[in-house]
C-alpha atoms as a PDB file:
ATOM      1  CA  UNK A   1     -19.040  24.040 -12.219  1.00  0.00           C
ATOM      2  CA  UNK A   2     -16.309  21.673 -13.922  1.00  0.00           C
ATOM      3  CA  UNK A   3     -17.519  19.152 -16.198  1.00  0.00           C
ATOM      4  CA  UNK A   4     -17.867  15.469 -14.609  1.00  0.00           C
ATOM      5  CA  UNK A   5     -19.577  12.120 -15.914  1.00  0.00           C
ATOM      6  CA  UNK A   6     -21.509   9.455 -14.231  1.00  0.00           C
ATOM      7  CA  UNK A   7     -20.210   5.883 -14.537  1.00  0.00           C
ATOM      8  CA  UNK A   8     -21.748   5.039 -17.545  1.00  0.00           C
ATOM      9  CA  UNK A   9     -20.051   7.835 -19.324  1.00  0.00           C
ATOM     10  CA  UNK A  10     -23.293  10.464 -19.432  1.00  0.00           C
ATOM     11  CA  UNK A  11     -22.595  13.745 -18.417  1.00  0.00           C
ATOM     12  CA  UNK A  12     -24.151  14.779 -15.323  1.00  0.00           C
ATOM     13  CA  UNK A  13     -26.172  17.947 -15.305  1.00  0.00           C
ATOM     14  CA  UNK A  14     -26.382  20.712 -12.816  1.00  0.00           C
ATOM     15  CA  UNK A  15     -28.258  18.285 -10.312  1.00  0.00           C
ATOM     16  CA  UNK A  16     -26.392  16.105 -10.659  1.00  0.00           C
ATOM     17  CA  UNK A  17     -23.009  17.249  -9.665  1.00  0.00           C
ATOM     18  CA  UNK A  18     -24.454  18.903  -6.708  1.00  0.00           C
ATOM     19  CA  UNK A  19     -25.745  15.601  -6.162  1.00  0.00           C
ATOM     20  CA  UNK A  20     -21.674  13.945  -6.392  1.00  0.00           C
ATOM     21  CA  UNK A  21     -20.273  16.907  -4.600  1.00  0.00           C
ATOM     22  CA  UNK A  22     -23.023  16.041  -1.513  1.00  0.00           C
ATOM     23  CA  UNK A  23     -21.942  12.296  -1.600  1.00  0.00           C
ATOM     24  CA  UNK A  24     -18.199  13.702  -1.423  1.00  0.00           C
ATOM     25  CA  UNK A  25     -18.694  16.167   1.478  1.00  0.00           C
ATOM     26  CA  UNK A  26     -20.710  13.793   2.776  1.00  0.00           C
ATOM     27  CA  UNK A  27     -17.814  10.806   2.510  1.00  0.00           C
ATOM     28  CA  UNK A  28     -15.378  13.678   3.746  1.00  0.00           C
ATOM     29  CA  UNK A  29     -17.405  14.092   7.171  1.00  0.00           C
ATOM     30  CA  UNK A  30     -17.634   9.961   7.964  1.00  0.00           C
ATOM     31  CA  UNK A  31     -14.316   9.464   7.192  1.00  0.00           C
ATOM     32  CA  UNK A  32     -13.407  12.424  10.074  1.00  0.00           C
ATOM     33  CA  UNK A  33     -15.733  10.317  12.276  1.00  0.00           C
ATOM     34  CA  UNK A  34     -14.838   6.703  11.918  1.00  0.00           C
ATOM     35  CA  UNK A  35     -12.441   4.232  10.622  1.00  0.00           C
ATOM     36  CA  UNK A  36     -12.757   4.033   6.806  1.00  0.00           C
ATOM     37  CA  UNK A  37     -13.391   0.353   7.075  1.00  0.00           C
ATOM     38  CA  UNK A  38     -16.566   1.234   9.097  1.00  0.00           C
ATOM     39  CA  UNK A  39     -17.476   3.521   5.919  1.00  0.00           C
ATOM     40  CA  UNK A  40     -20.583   2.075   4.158  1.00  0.00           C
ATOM     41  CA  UNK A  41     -22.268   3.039   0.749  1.00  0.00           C
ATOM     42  CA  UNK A  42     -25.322   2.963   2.033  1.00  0.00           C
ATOM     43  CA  UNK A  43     -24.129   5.198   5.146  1.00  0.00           C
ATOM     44  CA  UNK A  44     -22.774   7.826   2.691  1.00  0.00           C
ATOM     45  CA  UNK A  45     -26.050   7.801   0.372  1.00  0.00           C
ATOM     46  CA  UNK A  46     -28.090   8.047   3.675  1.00  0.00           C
ATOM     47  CA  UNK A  47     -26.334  11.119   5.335  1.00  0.00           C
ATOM     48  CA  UNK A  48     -26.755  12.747   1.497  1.00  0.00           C
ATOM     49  CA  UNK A  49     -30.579  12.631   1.665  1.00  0.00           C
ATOM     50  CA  UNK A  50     -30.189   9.813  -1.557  1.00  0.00           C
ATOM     51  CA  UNK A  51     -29.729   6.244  -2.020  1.00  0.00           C
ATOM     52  CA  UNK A  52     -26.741   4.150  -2.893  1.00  0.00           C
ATOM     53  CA  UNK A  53     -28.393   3.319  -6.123  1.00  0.00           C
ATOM     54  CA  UNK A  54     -27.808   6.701  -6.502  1.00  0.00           C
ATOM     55  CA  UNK A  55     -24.189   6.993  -4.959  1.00  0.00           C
ATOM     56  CA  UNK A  56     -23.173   3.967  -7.593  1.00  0.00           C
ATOM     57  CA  UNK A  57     -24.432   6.692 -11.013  1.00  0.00           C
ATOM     58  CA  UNK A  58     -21.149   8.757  -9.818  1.00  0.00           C
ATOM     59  CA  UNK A  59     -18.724   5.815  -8.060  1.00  0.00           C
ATOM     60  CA  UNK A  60     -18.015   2.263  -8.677  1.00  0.00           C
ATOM     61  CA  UNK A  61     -17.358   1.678  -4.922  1.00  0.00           C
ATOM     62  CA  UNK A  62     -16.095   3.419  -1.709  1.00  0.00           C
ATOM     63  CA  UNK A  63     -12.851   3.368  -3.098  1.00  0.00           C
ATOM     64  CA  UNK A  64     -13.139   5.612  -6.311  1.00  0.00           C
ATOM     65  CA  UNK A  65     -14.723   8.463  -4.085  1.00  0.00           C
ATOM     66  CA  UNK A  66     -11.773   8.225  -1.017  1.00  0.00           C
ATOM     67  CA  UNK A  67      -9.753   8.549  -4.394  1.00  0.00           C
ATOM     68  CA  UNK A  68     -11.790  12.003  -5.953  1.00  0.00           C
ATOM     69  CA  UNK A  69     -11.537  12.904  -2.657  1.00  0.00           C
ATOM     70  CA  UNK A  70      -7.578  12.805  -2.619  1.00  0.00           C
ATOM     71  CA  UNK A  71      -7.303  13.942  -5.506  1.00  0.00           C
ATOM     72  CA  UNK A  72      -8.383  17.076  -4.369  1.00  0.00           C
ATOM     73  CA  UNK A  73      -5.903  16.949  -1.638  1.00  0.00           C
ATOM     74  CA  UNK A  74      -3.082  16.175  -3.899  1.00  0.00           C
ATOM     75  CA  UNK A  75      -3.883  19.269  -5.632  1.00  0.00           C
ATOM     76  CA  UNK A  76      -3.975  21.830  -2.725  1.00  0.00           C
ATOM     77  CA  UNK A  77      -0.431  20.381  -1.788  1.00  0.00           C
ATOM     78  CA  UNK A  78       1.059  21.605  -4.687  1.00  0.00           C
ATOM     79  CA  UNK A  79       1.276  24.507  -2.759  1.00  0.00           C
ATOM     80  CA  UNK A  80       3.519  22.992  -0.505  1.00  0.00           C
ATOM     81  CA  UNK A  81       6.113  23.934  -2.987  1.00  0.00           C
ATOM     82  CA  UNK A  82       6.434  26.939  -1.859  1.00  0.00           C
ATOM     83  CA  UNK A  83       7.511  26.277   1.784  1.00  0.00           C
ATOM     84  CA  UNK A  84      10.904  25.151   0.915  1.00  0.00           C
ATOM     85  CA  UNK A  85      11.275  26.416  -2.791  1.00  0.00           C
ATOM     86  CA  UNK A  86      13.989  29.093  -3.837  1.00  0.00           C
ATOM     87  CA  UNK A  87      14.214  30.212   0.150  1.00  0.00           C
ATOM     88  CA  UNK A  88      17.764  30.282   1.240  1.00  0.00           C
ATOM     89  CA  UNK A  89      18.907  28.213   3.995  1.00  0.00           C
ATOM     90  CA  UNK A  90      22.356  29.520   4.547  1.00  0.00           C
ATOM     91  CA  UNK A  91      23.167  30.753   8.178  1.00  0.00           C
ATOM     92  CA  UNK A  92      20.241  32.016  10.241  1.00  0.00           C
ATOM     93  CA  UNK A  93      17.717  31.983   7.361  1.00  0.00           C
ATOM     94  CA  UNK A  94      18.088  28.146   7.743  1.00  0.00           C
ATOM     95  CA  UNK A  95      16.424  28.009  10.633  1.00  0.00           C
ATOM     96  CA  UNK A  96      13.868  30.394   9.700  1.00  0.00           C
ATOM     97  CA  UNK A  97      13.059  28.132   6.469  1.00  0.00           C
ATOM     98  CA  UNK A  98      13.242  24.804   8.437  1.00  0.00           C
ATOM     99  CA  UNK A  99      10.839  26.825  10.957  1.00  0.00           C
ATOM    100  CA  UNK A 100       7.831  27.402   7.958  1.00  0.00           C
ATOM    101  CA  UNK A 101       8.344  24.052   6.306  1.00  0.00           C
ATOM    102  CA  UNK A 102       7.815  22.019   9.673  1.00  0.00           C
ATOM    103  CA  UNK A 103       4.765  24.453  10.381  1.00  0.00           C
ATOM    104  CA  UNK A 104       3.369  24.656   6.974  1.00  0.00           C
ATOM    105  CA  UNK A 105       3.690  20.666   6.191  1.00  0.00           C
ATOM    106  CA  UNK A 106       2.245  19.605   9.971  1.00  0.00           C
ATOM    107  CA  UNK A 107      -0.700  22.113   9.697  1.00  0.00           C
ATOM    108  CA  UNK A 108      -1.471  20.794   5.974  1.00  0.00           C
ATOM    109  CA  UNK A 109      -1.481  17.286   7.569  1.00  0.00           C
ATOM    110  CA  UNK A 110      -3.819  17.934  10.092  1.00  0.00           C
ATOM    111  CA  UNK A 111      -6.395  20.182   7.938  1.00  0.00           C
ATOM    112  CA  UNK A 112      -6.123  16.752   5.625  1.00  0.00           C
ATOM    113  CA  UNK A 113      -5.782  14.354   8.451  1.00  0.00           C
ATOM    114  CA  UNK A 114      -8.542  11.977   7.975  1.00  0.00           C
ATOM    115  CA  UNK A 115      -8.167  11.696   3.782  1.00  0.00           C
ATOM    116  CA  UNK A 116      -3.997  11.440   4.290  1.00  0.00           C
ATOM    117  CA  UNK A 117      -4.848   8.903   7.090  1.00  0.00           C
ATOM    118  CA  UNK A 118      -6.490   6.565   4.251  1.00  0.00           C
ATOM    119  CA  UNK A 119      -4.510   7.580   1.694  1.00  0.00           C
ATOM    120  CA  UNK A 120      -1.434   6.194   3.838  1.00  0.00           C
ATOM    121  CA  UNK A 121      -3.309   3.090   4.927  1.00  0.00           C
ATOM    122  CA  UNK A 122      -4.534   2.106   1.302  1.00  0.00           C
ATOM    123  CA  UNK A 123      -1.114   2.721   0.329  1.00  0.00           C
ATOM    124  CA  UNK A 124       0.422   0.908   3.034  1.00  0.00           C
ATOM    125  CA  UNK A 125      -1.838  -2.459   1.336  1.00  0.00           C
ATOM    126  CA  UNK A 126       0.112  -2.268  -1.460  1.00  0.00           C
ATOM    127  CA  UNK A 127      -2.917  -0.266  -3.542  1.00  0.00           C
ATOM    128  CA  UNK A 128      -0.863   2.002  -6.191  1.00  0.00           C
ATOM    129  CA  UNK A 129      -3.793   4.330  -6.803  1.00  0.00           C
ATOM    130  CA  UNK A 130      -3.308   5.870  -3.229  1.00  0.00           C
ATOM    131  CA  UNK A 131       0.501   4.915  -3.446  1.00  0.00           C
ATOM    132  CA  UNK A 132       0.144   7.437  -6.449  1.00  0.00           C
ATOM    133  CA  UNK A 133      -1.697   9.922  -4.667  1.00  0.00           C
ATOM    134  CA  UNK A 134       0.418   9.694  -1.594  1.00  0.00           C
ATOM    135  CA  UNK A 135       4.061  10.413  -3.813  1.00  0.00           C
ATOM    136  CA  UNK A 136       2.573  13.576  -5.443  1.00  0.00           C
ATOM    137  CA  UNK A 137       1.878  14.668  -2.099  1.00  0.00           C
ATOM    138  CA  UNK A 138       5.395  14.747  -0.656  1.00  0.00           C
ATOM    139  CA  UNK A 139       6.742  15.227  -4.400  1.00  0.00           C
ATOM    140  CA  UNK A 140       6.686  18.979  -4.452  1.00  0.00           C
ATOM    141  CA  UNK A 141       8.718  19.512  -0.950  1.00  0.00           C
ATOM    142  CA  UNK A 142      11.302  16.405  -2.029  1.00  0.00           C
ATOM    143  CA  UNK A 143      12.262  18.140  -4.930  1.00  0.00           C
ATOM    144  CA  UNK A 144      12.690  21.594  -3.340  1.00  0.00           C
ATOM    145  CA  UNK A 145      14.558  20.035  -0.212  1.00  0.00           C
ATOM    146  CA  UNK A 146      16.683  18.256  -2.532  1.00  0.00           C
ATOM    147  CA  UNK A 147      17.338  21.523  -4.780  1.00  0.00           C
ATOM    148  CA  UNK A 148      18.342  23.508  -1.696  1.00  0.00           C
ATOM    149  CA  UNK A 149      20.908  20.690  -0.571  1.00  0.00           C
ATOM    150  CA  UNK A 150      22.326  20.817  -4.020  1.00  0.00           C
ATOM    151  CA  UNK A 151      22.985  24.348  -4.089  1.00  0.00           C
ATOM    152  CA  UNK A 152      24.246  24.391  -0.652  1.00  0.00           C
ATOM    153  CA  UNK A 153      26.981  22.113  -1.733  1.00  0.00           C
ATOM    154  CA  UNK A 154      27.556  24.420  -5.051  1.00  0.00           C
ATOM    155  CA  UNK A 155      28.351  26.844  -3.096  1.00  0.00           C
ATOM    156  CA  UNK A 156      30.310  25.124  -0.859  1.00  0.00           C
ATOM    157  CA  UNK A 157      28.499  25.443   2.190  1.00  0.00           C
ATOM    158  CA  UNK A 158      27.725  21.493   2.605  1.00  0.00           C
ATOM    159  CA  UNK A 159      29.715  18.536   1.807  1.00  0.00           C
ATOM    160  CA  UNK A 160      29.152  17.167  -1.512  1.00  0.00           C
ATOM    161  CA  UNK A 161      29.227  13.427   0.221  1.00  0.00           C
ATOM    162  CA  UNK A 162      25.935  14.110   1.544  1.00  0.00           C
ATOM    163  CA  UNK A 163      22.769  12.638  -1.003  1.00  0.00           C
ATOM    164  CA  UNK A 164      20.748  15.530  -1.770  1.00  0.00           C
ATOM    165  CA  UNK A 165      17.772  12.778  -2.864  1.00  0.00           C
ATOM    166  CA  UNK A 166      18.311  10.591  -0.275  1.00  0.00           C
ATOM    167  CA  UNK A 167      18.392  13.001   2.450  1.00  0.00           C
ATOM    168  CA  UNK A 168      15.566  15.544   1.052  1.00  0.00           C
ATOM    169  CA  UNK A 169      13.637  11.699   1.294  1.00  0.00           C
ATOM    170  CA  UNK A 170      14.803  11.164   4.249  1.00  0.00           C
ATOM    171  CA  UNK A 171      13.428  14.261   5.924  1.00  0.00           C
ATOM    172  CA  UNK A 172      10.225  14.783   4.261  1.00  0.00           C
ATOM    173  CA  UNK A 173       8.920  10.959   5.096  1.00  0.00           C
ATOM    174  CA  UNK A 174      10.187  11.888   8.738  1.00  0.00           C
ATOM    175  CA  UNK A 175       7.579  14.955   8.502  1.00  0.00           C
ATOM    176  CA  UNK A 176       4.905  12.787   6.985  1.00  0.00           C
ATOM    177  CA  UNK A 177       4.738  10.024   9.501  1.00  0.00           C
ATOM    178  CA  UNK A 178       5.617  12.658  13.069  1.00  0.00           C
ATOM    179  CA  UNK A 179       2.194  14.525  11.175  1.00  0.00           C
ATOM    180  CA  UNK A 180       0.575  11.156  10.767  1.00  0.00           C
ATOM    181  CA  UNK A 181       0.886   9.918  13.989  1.00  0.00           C
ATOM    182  CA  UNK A 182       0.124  12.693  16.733  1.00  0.00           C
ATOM    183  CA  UNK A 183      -1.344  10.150  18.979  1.00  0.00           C
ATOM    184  CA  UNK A 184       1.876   8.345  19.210  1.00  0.00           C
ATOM    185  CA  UNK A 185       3.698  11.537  20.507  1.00  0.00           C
ATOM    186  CA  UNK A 186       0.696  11.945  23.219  1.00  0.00           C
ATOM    187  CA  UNK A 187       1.198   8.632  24.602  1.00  0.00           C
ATOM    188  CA  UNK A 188       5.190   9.876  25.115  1.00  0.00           C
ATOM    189  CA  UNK A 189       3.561  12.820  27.039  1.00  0.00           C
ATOM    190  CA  UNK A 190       5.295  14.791  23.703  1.00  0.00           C
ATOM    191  CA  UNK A 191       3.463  18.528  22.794  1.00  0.00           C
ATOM    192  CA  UNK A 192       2.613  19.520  19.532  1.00  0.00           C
ATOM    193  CA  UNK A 193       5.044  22.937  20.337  1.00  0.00           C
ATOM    194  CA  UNK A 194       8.051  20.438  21.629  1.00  0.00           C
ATOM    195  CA  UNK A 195       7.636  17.920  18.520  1.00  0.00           C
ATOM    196  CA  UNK A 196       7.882  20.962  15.488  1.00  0.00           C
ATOM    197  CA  UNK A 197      10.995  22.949  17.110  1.00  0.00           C
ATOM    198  CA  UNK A 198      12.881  18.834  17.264  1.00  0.00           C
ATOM    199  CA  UNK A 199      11.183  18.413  13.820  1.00  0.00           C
ATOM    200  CA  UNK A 200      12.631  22.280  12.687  1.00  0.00           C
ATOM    201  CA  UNK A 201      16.070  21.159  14.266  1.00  0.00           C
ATOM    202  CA  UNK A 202      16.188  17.928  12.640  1.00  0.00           C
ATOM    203  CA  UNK A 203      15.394  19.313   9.541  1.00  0.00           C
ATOM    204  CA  UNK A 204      18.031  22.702   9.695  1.00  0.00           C
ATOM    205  CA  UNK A 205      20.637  19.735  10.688  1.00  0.00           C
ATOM    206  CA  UNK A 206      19.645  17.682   7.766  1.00  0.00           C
ATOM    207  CA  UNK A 207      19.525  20.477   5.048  1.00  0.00           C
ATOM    208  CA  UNK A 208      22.876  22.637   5.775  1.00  0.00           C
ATOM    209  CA  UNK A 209      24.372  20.311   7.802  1.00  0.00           C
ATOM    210  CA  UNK A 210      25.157  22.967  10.774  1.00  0.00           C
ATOM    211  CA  UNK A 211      23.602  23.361  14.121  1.00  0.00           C
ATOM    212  CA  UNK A 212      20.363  25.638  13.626  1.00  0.00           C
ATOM    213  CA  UNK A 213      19.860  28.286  15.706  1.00  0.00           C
ATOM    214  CA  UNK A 214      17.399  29.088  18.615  1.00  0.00           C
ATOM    215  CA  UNK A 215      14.031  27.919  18.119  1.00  0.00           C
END
């Protein structure tokens, strides 16, 4: 079990952490629930069998633990990487790519749903800890979108005009907010099946700059 400290710097024994990693799952579970505003110390401590005297050894306030929690997060979505990373997106295989990117990056977002959802809020407030959190999420698939628009155009297959940043940023916030806001689409009577093959269509378009192929 890795290594953690309580707030007051002592190093928490066995116990212990399996006393932090309750309060987390149990954070995890209210926050899939409710509104994080409506997320209460004593709530968390009281669904953990302990008390928020308790809860406040291992976190300063609700805040710190949303933030563990992320953190967490931040690090499974490194392996969003390898959706869009050194695939090849000329011709058909475009298509294909744009296909497991859209698919990978939605179902991510909606295993994560209720952390992202605070992590976008907090960060929406202007709070640069989640602002943080929320840029290393979409980091990994910027870069790689951006990579594979710059060797599109090295090998001549793409206008050079076109910003590989910009556009790479362009796409992967458009993926981030259609995944954070699924009620939005329900209200426009929009499936989940119809949204990802516009999403896969927009993004083939956006990437090689050609008309993708049947989805």
């Amino acid at each position: 079990m890795t290594q953690v400290r309580t707030v007051d710097g002592r190093i928490a024994g066995r116990r212990g952490q399996e006393t932090r990693a309750r309060l987390l799952e149990c954070l995890a579970e209210l926050l899939a629930a409710r509104s994080y505003r409506d997320v209460t110390v004593i709530d968390v401590a009281r669904d953990a069998g302990t008390s928020p005297a308790t809860f406040y050894q291992y976190f300063p306030d609700i805040e710190a633990a949303i933030l563990e929690l992320a953190a967490d997060v931040v690090k499974e979505a490194a392996e969003l990487k390898e959706l869009a990373a050194e695939r090849s997106w000329a011709g058909r295989a475009g298509t294909v790519s744009a296909t497991e990117l859209v698919n990978g990056l939605m179902d991510f977002w909606q295993e994560h749903d209720s952390i992202l959802r605070v992590v976008d809020l907090a960060a929406a407030e202007g709070d640069k800890r989640f602002t943080r959190h929320r840029m290393r999420v979409l980091d990994a698939v910027h870069k790689a979108l951006s990579t594979a628009i710059t060797d599109l155009q090295r090998g001549g297959k793409l206008e050079r005009e076109v910003p590989a940043a910009a556009t790479a940023g362009a796409l992967v916030t458009m993926l981030a907010a259609s995944a954070a806001h699924p009620k939005s689409f329900e209200s426009w009577s929009v499936k989940d099946k119809d949204l990802r093959n516009a999403l896969i269509r927009l993004v083939t378009w956006g990437v090689t700059g050609k008309k993708p192929t049947t989805v």
